[in-house]
C-alpha atoms as a PDB file:
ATOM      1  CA  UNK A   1      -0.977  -7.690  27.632  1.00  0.00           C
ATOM      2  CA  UNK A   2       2.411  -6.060  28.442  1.00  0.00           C
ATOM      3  CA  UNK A   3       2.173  -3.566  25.880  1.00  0.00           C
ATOM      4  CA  UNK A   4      -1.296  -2.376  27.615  1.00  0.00           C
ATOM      5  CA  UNK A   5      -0.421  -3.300  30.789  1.00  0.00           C
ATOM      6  CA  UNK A   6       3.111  -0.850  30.364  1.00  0.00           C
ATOM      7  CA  UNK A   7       2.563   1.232  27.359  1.00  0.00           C
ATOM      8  CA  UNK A   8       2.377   5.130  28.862  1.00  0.00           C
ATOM      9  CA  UNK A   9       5.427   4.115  31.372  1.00  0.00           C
ATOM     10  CA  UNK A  10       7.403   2.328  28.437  1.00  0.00           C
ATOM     11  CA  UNK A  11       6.226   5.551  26.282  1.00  0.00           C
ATOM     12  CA  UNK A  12       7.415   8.216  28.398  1.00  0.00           C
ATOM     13  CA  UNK A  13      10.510   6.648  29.239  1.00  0.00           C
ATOM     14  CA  UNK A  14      11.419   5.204  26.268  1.00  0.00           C
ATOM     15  CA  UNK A  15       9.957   8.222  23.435  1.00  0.00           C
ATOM     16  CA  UNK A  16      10.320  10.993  25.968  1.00  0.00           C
ATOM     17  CA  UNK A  17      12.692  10.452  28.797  1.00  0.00           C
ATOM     18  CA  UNK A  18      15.907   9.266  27.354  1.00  0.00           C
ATOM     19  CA  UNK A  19      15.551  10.562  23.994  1.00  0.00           C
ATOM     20  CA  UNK A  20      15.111  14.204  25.585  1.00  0.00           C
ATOM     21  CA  UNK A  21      18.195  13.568  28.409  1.00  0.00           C
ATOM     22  CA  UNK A  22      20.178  12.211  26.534  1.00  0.00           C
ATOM     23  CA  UNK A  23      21.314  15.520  24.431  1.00  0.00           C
ATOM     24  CA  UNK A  24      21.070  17.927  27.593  1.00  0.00           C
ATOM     25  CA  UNK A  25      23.249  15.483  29.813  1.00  0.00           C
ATOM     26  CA  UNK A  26      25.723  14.356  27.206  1.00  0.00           C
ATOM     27  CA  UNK A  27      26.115  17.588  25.013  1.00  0.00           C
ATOM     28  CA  UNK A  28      24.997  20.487  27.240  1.00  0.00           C
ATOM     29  CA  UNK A  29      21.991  21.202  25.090  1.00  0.00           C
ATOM     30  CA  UNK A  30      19.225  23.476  26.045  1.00  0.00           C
ATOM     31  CA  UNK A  31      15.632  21.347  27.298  1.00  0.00           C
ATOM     32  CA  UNK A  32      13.362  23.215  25.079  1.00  0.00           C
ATOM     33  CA  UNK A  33      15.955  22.461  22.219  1.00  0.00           C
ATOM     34  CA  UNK A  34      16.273  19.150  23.092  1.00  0.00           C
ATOM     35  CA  UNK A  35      12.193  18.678  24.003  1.00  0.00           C
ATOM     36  CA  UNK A  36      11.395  20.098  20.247  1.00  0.00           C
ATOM     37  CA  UNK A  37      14.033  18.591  18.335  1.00  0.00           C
ATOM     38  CA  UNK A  38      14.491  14.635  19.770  1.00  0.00           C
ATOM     39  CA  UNK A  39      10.652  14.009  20.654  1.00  0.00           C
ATOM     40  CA  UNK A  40       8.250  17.363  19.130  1.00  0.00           C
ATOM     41  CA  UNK A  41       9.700  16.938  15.288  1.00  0.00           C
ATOM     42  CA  UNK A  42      10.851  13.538  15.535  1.00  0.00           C
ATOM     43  CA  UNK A  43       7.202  12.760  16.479  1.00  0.00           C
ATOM     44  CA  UNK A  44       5.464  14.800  13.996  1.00  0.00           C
ATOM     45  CA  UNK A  45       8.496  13.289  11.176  1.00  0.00           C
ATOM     46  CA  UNK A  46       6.988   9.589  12.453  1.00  0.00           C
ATOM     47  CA  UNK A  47       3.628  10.443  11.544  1.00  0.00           C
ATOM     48  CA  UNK A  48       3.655  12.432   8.622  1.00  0.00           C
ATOM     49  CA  UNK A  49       6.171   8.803   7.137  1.00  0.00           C
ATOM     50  CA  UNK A  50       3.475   6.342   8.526  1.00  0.00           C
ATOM     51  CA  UNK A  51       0.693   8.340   7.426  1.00  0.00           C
ATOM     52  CA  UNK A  52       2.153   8.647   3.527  1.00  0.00           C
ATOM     53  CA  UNK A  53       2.884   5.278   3.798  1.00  0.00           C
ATOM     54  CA  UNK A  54      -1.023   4.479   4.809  1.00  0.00           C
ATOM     55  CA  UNK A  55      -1.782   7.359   1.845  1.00  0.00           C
ATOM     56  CA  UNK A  56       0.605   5.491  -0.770  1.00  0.00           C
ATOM     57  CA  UNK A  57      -0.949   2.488   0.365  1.00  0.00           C
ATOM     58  CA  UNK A  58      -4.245   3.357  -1.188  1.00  0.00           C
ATOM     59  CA  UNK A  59      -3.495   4.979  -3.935  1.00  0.00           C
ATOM     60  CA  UNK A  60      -1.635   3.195  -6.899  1.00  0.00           C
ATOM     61  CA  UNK A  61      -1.276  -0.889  -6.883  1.00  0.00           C
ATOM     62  CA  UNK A  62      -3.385  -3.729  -7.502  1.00  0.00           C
ATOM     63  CA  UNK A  63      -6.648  -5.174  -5.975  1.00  0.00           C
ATOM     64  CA  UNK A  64      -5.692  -8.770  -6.393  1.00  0.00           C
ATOM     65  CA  UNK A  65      -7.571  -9.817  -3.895  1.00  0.00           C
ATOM     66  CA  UNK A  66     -10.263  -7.380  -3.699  1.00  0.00           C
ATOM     67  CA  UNK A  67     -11.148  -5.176  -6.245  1.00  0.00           C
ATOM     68  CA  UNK A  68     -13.828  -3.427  -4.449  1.00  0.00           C
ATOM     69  CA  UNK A  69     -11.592  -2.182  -1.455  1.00  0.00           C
ATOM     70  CA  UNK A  70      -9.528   1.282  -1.632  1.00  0.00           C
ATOM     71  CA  UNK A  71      -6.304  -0.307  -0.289  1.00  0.00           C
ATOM     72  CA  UNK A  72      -4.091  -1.280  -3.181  1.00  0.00           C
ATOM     73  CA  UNK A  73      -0.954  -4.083  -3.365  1.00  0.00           C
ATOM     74  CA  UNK A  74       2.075  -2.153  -4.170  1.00  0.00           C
ATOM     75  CA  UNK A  75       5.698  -3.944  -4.706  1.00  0.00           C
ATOM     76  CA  UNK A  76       6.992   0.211  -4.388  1.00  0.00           C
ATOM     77  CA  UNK A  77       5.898   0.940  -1.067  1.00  0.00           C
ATOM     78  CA  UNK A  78       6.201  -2.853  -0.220  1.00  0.00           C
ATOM     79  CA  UNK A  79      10.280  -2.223  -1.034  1.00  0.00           C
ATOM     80  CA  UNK A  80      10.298   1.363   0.394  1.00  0.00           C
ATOM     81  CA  UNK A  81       8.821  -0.072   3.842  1.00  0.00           C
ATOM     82  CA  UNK A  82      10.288  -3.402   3.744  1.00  0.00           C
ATOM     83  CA  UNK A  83       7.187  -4.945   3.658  1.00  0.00           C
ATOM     84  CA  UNK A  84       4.178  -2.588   4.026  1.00  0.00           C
ATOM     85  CA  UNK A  85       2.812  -2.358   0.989  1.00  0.00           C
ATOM     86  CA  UNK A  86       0.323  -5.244   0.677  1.00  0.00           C
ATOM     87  CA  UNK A  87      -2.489  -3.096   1.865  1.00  0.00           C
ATOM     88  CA  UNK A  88      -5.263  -5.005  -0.234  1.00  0.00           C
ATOM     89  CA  UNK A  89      -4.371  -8.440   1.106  1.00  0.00           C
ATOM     90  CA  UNK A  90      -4.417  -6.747   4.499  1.00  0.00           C
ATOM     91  CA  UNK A  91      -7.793  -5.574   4.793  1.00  0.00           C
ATOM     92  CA  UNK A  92      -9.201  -8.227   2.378  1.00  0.00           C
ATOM     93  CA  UNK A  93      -8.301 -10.881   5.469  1.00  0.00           C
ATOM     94  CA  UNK A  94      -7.390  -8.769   8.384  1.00  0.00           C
ATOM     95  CA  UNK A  95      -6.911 -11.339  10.791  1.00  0.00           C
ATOM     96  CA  UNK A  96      -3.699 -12.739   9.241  1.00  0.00           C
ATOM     97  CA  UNK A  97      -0.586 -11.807  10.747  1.00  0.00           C
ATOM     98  CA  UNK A  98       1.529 -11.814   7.822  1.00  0.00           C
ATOM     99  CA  UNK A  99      -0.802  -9.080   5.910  1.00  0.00           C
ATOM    100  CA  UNK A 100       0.950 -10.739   2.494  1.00  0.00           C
ATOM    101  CA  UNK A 101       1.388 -13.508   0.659  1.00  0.00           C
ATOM    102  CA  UNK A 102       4.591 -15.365   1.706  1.00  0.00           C
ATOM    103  CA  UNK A 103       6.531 -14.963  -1.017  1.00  0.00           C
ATOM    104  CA  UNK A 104       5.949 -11.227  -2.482  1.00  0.00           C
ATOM    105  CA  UNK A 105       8.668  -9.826  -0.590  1.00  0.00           C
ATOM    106  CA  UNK A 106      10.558 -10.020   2.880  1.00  0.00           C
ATOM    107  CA  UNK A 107       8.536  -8.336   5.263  1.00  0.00           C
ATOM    108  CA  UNK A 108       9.806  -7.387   9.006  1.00  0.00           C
ATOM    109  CA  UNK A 109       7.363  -6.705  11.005  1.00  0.00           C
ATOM    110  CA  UNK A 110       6.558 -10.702  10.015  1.00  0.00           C
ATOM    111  CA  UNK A 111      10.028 -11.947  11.160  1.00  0.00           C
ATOM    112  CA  UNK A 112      10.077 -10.158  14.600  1.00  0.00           C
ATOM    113  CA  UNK A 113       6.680 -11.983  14.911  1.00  0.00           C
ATOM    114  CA  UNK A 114       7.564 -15.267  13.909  1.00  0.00           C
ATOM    115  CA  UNK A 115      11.208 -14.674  16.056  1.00  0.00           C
ATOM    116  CA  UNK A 116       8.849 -14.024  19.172  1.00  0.00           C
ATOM    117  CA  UNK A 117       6.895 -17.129  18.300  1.00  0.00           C
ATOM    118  CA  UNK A 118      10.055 -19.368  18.354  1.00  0.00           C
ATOM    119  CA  UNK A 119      10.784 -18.156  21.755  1.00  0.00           C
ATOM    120  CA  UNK A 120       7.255 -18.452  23.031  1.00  0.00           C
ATOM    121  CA  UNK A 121       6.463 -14.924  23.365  1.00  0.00           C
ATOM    122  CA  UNK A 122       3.246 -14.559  20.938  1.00  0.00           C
ATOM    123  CA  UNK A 123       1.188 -17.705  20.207  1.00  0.00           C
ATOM    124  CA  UNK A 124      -2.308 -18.533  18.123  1.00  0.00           C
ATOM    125  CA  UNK A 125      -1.146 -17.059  15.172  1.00  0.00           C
ATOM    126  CA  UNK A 126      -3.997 -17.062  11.896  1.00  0.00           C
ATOM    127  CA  UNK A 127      -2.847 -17.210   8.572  1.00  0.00           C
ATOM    128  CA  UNK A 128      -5.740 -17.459   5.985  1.00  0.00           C
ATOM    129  CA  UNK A 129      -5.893 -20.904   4.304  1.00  0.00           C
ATOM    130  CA  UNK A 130      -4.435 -20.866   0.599  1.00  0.00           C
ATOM    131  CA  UNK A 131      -7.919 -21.814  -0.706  1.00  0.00           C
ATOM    132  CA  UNK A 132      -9.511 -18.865   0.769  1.00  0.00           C
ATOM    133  CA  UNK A 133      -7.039 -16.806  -1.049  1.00  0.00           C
ATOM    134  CA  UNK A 134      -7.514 -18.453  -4.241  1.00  0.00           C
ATOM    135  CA  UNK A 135     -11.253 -18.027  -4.045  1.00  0.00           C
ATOM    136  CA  UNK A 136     -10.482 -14.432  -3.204  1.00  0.00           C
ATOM    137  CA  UNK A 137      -8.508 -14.114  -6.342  1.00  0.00           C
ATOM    138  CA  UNK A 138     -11.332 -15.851  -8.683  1.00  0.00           C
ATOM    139  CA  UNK A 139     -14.042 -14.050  -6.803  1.00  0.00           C
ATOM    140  CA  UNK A 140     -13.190 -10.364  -6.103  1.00  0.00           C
ATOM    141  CA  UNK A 141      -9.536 -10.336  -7.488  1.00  0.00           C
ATOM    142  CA  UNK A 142      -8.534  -7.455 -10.359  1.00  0.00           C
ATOM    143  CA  UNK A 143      -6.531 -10.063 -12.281  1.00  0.00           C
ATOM    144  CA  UNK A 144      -3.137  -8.994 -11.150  1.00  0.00           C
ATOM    145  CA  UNK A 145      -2.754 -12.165  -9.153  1.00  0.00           C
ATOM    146  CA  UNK A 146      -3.969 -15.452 -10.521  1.00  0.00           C
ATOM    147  CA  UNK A 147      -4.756 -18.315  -8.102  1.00  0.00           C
ATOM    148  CA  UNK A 148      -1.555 -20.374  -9.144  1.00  0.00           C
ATOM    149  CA  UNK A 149       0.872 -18.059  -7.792  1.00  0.00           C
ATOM    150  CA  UNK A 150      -0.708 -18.939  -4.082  1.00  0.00           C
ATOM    151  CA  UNK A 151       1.746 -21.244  -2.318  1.00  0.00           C
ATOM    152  CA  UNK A 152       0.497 -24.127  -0.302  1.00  0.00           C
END
């Protein structure tokens, strides 16, 4: 709720404010300079990453878990993103926070979850049961996976 609550506030302060006052306070720099570089093509740089990212996602990997969704498991972009590259697990059970299984690679959007857990900032977390994901794998899986490799 305090992300809606303060998002355009946070976002103009935060992605357009400072980022843009920063240069023309501290270094003299032009506004327009400073307005195109340090929020116009580091916005447009942000996108064009998350959207290949999204692209790479489902493009080349494995369906493990669902073989008749785009989205592909890649250990690449899973490395390259630090942890954004199980896109097939992700859409096959979208309601899971961790969008992977535990132990394909360290992923960090995960930790800052579970760190704002700990300190009672985000609560009723789903995971998908470990059955569910084996009867994924037997079900709909490509093969890449095989149900013994599911922890728990």
């Amino acid at each position: 709720m305090f992300q809606k609550r303060w998002f355009f506030p946070l976002y103009l302060l935060l992605g357009l404010v400072i980022p843009v006052s920063i240069p023309v306070f501290l270094w003299s720099e032009d506004l327009a300079n400073s307005f195109l570089i340090c929020y116009a093509f580091r916005t447009v740089n942000v996108w064009h990453a998350t959207w290949f990212v999204n692209s790479l996602a489902h493009w080349e990997g494995s369906r493990p878990f669902d073989k008749t969704l785009k989205p592909v498991d890649s250990a690449f972009v899973a490395k390259v993103t630090i942890g954004e590259g199980w896109h097939n697990f992700h859409h096959r059970f979208p309601f899971d926070y961790t969008t992977s299984l535990e132990h394909k690679s360290y992923h960090w959007s995960t930790s800052i979850i579970n760190w704002a857990s700990r300190h009672g900032w985000v609560w009723d977390l789903r995971r998908v049961t470990p059955s569910a994901v084996r009867q994924a794998i037997l079900i709909s899986g490509d093969g890449s996976v095989t149900p013994d490799e599911v922890i728990g």
